[in-house]
Protein backbone atom coordinates (compact mmCIF):
# COMPACT_ATOMS: atom_id res chain seq x y z
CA UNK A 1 -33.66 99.80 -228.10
CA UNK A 2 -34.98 96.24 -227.40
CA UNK A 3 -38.31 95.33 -228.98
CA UNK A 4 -40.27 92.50 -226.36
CA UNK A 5 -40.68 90.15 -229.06
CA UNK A 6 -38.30 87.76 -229.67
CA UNK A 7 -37.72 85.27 -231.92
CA UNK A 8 -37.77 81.84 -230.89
CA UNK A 9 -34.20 80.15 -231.65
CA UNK A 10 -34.93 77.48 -234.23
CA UNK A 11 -38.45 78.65 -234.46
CA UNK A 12 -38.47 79.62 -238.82
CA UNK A 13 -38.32 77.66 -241.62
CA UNK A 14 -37.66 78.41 -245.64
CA UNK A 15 -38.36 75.86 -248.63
CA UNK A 16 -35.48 75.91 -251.17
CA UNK A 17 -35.84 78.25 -253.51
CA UNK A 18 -36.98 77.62 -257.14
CA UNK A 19 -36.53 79.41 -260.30
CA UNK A 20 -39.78 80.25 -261.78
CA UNK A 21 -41.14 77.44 -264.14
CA UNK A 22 -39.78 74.84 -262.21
CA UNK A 23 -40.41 72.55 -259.43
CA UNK A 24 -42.75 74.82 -257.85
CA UNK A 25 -44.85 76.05 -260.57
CA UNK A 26 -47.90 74.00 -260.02
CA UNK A 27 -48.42 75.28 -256.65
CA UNK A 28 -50.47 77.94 -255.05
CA UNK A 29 -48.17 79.82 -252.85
CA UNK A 30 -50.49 80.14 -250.27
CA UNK A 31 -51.96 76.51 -249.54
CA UNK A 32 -48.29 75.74 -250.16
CA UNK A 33 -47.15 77.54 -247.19
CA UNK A 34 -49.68 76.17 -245.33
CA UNK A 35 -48.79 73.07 -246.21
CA UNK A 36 -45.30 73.97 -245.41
CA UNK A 37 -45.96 75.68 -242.04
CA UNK A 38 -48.32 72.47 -241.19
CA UNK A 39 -45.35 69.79 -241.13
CA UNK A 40 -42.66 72.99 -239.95
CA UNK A 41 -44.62 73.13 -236.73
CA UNK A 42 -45.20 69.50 -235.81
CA UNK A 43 -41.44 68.82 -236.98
CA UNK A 44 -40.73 71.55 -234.06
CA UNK A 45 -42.97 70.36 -231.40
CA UNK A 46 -44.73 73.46 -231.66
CA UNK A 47 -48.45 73.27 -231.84
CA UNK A 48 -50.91 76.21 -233.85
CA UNK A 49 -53.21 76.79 -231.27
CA UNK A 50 -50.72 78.79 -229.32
CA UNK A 51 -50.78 81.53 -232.34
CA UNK A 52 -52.77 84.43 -231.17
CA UNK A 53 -51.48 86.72 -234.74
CA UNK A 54 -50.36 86.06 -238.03
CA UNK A 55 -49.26 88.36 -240.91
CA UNK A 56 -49.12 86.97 -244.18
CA UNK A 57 -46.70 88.71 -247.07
CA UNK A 58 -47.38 87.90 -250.62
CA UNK A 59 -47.09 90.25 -253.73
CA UNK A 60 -48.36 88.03 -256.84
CA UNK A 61 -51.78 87.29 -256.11
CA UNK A 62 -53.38 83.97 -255.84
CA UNK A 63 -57.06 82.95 -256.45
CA UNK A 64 -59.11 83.58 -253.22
CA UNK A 65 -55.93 85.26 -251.47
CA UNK A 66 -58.41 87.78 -250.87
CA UNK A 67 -58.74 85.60 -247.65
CA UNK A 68 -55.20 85.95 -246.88
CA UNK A 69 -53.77 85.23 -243.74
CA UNK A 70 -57.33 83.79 -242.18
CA UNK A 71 -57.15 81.70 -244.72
CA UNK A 72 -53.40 80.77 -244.44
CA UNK A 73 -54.05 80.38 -240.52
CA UNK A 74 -56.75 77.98 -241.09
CA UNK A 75 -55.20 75.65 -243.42
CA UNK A 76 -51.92 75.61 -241.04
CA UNK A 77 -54.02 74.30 -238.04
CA UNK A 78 -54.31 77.82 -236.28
CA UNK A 79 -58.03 78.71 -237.30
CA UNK A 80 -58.26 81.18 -234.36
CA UNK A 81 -55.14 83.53 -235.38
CA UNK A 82 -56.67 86.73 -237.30
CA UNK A 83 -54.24 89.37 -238.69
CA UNK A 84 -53.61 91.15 -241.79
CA UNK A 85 -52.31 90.04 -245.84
CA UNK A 86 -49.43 93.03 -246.19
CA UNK A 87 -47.74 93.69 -249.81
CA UNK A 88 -44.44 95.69 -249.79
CA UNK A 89 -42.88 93.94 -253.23
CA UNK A 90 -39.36 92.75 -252.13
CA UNK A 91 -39.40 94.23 -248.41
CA UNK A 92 -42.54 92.47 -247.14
CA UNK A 93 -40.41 90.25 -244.73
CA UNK A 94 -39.21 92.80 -242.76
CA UNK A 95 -42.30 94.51 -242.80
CA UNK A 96 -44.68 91.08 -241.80
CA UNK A 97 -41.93 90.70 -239.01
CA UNK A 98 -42.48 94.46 -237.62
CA UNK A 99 -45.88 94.08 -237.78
CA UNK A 100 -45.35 90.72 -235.50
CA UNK A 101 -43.30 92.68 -233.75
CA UNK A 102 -45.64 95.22 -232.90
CA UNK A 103 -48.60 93.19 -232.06
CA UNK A 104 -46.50 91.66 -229.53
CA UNK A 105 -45.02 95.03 -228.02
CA UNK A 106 -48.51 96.55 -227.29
CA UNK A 107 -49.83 93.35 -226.09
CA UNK A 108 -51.86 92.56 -228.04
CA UNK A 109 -50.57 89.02 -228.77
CA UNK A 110 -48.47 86.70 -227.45
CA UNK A 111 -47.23 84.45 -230.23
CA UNK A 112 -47.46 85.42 -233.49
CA UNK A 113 -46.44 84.22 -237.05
CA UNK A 114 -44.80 85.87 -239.61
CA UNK A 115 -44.96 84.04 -242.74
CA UNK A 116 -44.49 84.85 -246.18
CA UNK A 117 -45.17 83.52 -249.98
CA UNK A 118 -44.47 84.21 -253.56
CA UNK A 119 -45.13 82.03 -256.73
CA UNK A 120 -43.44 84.08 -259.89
CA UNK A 121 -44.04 81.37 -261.79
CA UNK A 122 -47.24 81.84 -263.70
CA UNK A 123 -48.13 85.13 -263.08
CA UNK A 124 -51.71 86.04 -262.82
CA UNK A 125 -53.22 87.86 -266.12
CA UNK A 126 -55.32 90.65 -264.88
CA UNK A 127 -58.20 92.18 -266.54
CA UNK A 128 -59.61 95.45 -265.43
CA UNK A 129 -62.89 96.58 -266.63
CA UNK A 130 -64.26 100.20 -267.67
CA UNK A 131 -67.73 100.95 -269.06
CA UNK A 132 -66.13 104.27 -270.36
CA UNK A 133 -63.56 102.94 -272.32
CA UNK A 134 -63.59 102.88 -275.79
CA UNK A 135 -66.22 100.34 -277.23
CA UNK A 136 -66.71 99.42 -272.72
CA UNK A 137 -62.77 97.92 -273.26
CA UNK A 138 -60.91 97.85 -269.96
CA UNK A 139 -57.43 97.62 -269.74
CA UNK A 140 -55.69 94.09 -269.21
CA UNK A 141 -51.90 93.02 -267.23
CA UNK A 142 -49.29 90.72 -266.71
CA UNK A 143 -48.82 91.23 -263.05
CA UNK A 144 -45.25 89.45 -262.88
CA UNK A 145 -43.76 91.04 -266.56
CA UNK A 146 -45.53 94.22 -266.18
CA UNK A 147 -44.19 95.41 -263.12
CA UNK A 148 -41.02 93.86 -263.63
CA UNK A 149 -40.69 96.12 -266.30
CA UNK A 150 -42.72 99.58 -265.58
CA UNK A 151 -42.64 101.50 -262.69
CA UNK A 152 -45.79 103.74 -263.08
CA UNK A 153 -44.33 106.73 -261.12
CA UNK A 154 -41.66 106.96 -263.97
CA UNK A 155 -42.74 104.12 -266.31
CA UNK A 156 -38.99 103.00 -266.30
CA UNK A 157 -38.18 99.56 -265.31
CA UNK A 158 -36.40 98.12 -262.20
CA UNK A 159 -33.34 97.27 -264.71
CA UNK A 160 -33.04 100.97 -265.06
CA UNK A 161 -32.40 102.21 -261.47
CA UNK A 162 -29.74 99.70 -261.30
CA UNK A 163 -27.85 101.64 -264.84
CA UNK A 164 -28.78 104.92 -263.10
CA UNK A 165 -27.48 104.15 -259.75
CA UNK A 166 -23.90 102.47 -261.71
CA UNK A 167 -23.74 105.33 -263.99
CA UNK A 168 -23.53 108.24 -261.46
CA UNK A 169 -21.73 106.46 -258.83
CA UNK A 170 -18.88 104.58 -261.43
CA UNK A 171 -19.96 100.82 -261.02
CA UNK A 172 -18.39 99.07 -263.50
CA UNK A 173 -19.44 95.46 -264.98
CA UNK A 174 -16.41 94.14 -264.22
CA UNK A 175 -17.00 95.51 -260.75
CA UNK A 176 -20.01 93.51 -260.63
CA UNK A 177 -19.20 90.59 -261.91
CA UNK A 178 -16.65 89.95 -259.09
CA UNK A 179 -19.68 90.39 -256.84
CA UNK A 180 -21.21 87.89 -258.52
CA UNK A 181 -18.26 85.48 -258.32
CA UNK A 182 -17.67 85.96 -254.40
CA UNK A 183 -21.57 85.42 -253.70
CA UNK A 184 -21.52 82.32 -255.73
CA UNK A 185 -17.93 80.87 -254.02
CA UNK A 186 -19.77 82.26 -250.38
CA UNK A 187 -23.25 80.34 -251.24
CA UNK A 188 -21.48 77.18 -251.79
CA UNK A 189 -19.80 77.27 -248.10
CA UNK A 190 -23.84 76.51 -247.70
CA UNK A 191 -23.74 73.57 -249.37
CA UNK A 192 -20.82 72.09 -247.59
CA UNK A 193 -20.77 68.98 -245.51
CA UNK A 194 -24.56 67.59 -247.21
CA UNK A 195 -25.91 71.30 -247.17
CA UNK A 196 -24.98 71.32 -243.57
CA UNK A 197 -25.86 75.23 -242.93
CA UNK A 198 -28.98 75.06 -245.18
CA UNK A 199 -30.42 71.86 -243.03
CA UNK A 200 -30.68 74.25 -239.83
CA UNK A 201 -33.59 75.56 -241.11
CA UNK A 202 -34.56 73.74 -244.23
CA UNK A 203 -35.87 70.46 -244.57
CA UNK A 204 -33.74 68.51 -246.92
CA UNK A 205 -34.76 66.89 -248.81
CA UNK A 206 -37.15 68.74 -249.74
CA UNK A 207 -40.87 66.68 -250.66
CA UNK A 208 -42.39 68.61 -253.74
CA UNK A 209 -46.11 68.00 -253.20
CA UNK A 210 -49.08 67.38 -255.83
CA UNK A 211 -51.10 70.26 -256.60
CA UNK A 212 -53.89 68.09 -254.90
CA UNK A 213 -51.24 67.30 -252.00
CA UNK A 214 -52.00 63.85 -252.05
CA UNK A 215 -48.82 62.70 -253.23
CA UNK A 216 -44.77 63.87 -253.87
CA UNK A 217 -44.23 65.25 -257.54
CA UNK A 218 -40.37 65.73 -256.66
CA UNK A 219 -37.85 65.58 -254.40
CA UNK A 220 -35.51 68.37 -254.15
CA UNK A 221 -31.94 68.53 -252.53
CA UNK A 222 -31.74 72.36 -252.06
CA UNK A 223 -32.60 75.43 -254.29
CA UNK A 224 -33.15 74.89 -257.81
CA UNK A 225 -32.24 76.91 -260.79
CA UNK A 226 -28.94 78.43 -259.31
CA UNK A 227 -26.11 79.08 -261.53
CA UNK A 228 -22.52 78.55 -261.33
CA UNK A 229 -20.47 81.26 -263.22
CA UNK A 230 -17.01 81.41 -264.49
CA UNK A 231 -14.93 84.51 -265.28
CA UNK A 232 -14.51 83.64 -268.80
CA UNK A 233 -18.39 82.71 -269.32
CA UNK A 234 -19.05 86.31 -267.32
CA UNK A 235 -16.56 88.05 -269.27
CA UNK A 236 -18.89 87.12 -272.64
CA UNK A 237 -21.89 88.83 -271.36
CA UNK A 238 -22.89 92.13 -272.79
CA UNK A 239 -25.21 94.61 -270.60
CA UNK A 240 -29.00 94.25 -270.72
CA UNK A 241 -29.50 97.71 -272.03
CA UNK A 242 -27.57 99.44 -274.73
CA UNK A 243 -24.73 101.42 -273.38
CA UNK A 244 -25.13 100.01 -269.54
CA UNK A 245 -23.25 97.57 -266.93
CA UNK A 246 -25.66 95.92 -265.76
CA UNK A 247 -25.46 92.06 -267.51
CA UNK A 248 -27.76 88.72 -267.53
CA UNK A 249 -25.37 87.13 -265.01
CA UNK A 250 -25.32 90.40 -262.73
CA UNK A 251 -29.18 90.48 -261.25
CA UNK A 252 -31.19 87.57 -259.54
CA UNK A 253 -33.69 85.68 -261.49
CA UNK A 254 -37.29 85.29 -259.91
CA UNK A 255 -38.52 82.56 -258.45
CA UNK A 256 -40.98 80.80 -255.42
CA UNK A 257 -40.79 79.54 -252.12
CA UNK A 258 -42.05 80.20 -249.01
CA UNK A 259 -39.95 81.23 -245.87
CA UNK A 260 -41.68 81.90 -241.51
CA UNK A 261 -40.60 83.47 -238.83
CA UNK A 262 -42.19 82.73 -235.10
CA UNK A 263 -42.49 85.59 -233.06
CA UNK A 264 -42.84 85.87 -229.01
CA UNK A 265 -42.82 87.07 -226.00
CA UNK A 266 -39.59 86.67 -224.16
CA UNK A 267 -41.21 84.16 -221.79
CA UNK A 268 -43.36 82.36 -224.75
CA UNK A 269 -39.66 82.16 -227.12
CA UNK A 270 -38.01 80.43 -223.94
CA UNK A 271 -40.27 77.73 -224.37
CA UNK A 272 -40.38 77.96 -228.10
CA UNK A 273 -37.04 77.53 -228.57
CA UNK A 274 -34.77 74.78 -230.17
CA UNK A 275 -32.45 75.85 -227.64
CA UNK A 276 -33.65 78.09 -224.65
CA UNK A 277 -30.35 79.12 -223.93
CA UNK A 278 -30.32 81.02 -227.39
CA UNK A 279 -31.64 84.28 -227.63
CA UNK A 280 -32.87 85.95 -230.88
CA UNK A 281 -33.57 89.45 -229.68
CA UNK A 282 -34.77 92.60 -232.09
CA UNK A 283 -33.69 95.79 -231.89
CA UNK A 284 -34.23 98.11 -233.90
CA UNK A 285 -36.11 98.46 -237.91
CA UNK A 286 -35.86 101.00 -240.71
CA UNK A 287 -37.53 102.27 -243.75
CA UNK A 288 -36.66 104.58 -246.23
CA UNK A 289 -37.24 106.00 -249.74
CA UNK A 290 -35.28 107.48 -252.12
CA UNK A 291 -35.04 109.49 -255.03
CA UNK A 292 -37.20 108.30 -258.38
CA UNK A 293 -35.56 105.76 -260.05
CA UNK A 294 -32.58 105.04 -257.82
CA UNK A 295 -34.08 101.95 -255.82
CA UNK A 296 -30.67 100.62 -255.13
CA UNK A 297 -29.83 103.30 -252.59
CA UNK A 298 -32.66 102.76 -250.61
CA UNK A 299 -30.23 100.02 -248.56
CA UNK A 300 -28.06 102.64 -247.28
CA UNK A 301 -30.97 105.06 -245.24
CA UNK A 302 -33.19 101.93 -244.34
CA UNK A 303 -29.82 100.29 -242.54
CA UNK A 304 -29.06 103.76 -240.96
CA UNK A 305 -32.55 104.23 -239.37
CA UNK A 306 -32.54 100.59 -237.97
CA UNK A 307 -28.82 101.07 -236.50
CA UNK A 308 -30.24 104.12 -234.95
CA UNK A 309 -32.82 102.97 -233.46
CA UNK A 310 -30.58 100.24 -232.38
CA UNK A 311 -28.36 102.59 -230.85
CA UNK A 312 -25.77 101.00 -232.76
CA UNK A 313 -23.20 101.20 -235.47
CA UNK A 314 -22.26 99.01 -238.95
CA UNK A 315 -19.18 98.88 -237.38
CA UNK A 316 -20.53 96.80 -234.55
CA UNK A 317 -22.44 94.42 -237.07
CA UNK A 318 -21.19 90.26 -236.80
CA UNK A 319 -22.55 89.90 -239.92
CA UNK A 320 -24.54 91.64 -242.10
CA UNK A 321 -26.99 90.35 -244.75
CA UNK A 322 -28.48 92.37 -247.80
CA UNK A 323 -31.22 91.63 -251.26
CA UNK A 324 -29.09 92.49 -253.94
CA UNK A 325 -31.11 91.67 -256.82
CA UNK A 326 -28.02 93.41 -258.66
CA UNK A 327 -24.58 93.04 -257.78
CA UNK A 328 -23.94 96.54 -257.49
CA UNK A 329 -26.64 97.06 -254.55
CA UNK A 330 -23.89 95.80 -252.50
CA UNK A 331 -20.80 97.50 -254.44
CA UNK A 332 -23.29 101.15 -253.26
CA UNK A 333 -23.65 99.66 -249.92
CA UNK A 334 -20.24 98.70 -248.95
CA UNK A 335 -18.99 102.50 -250.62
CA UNK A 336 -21.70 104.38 -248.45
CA UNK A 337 -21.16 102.56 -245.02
CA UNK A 338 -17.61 101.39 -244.65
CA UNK A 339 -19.05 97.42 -244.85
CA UNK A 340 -16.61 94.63 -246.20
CA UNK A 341 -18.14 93.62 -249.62
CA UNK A 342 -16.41 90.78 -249.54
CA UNK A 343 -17.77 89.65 -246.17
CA UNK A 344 -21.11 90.46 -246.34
CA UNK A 345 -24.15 87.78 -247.54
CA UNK A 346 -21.98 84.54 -245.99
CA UNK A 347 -23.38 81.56 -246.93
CA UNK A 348 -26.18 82.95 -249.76
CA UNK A 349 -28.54 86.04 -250.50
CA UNK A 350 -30.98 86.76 -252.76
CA UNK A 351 -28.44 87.32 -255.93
CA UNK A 352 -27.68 83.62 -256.08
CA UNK A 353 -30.94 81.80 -254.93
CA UNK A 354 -33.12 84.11 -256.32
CA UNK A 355 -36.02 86.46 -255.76
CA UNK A 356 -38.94 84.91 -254.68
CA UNK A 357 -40.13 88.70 -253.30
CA UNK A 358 -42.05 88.55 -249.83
CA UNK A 359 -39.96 85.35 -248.72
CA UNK A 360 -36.48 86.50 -249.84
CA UNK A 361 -36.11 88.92 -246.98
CA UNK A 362 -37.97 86.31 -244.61
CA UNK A 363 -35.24 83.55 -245.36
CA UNK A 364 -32.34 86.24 -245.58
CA UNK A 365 -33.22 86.99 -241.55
CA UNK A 366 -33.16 83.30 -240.80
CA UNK A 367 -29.61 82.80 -242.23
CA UNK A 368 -28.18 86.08 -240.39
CA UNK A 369 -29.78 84.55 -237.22
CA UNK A 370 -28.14 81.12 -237.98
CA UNK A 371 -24.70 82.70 -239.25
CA UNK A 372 -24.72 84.72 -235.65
CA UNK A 373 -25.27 81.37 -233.77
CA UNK A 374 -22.17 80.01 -235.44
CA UNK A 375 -19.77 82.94 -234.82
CA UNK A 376 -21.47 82.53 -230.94
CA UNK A 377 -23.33 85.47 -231.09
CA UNK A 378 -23.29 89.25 -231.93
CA UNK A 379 -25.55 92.08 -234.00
CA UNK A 380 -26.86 91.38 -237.63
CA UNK A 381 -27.76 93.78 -239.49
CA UNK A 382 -30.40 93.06 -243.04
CA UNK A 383 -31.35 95.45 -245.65
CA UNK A 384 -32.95 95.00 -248.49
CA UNK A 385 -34.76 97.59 -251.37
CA UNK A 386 -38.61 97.29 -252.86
CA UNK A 387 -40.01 98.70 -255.83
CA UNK A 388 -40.84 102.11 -255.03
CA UNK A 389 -37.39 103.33 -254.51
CA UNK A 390 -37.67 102.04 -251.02
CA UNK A 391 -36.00 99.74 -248.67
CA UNK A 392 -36.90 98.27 -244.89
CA UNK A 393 -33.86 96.84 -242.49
CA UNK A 394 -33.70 95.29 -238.91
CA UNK A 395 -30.80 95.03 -236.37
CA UNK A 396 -31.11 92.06 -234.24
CA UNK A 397 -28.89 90.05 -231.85
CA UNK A 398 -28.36 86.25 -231.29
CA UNK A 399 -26.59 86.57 -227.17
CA UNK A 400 -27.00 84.10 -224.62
CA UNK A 401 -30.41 84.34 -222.61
């Protein structure tokens, strides 16, 4: 199918990337973004009053983010865009992109906003009170290190549906690490030429404000925190867990940013665009969920849902783009569809400049649309799993209007 929103060529925007406890640390992800989206949309001509919607993804809290995307809206120059604050852990930017989506296909806006925020770093430390506890004691958690660690369904940790999905499906570590290797050598064409492909849709460099905003703490010339591994230095590691594949240098660190998406009507993304002869057109979104404690293969059924609904095939897919927090996500993927592993996640993913959660998938859609516009079109296909054992995915196209 074709959805009526489109997305406005040029029309996004991502910050580099930052592993937690760094540049970004001091920031609350949500004025941040605002802050962000502010200069975004003047630097593209575009002005806030023309958003009618907004969705706002974000899975660490902030303070007051119980105002959410009103909030966001106002501080971004749109005051008189409503819409919701959505949480779906790693896939919350596909699902703050359907939900622009939507708003658009039942008419029910025009121009919308999808925009999306995480700050890893400093992880709020809840506390959660109950007067029937023993001695009135609640019960207290690390929201960030917690969850990393403990899925409630099966109190196992995210770690462990990696080892289960390896073990019953013979991924091996060395396997992985040549994942690893190829994302690295593929993220660096990104960097080529002054950052060349990054500079479509990042600013660069990149002003690190003040917590007050009043002044530049840094200035950053891409993502920060990425590694650059070797073989040999690979070859050293040891698995996580006793008896497993899975090593340190196999799975994506955490880490903050902030990544948008502008959403439209056809007619409104002709005049949004960087260039109107560009179309970004949607087609077709999946979700799934699998089996407890095998969040890995949630790719494989989210991809299939949005290729049918699509009416298309992987085989038909330009380029396809996936979050592999592990390096074997995309060792299952490429087994279970037929994909190229080697030619997937051109020019970065989420392995290599980390895992930011509700921005990761927001900036992984921006670089499938830009990595379309340089092959001169065709389908792109993301996917990307969530805590939960699930997984969301959209098919879109980048053709000539």
């Amino acid at each position: 199918m074709s959805y009526k929103a489109e997305i406005p060529y040029g029309a996004y925007w991502s910050t580099p990337f930052v592993r937690w406890q760094g540049s970004f640390a001091h920031l609350h992800s949500i004025e941040f973004a605002a802050h962000v989206a502010r200069r975004e949309l003047a630097k593209r001509k575009i002005d806030p009053m023309i958003f009618d919607y907004g969705a706002l993804g974000i899975s660490v809290p902030q303070k007051h983010a119980f105002y959410g995307l009103p909030w966001l809206m106002g501080m971004a120059g749109a005051a008189q865009a409503g819409g919701p604050t959505l949480m779906q852990a790693c896939a919350t930017g596909v699902r703050t992109l359907l939900a622009a989506t939507q708003e658009i296909e039942v008419g029910m806006a025009m121009t919308a906003l999808a925009i999306n925020c995480d700050r890893t770093s400093n992880g709020p430390h809840l506390y959660y009170p109950n007067p029937k506890g023993p001695g009135g004691t609640g019960v207290a958690e690390d929201w960030v290190m917690d969850n990393f660690g403990c899925d409630p369904q099966g109190g196992h940790s995210m770690l462990a549906t990696a080892e289960n999905v390896a073990r019953d499906h013979g991924i091996t570590t060395a396997e992985q690490h040549q994942v690893v290797l190829r994302r690295e050598e593929q993220y660096r064409q990104a960097l080529a030429d002054d950052s060349a492909f990054l500079r479509r849709f990042m600013t660069l460099p990149f002003e690190v404000p003040a917590a007050n905003y009043q002044k530049t703490a840094a200035i950053l010339d891409g993502d920060e925190g990425v590694g650059q591994s070797t073989p040999e230095g690979l070859g050293r590691l040891k698995p996580v867990l006793a008896g497993g594949t899975v090593t340190y240098g196999g799975q994506t660190h955490p880490a903050d940013g902030s990544a948008a998406i502008v959403v439209a009507s056809r007619e409104a993304a002709r005049e949004l665009s960087a260039n109107p002869k560009i179309a970004v057109r949607l087609h077709g979104f999946g979700l799934a969920r699998v089996g407890l404690a095998r969040m890995p293969e949630a790719t494989v059924p989210a991809a299939r849902n949005a290729l049918q609904q699509a009416g298309l095939a992987i085989g038909q897919m330009a380029a396809i783009k996936t979050h592999n927090p592990f390096a074997l996500n995309d060792i299952y993927f490429a087994r279970q569809t037929g994909a190229d592993l080697m030619k997937m996640n051109n020019f970065g993913c989420s392995l290599v400049w980390g895992h930011p959660q509700a921005p990761m998938g927001t900036r992984a859609v921006i670089e499938l649309i830009e990595e379309l516009a340089l092959r001169g079109g065709g389908y792109g296909l993301f996917t990307g799993c969530a805590a939960g054992d699930s997984a969301m995915a959209v098919v879109l196209e980048v053709a000539d209007a």
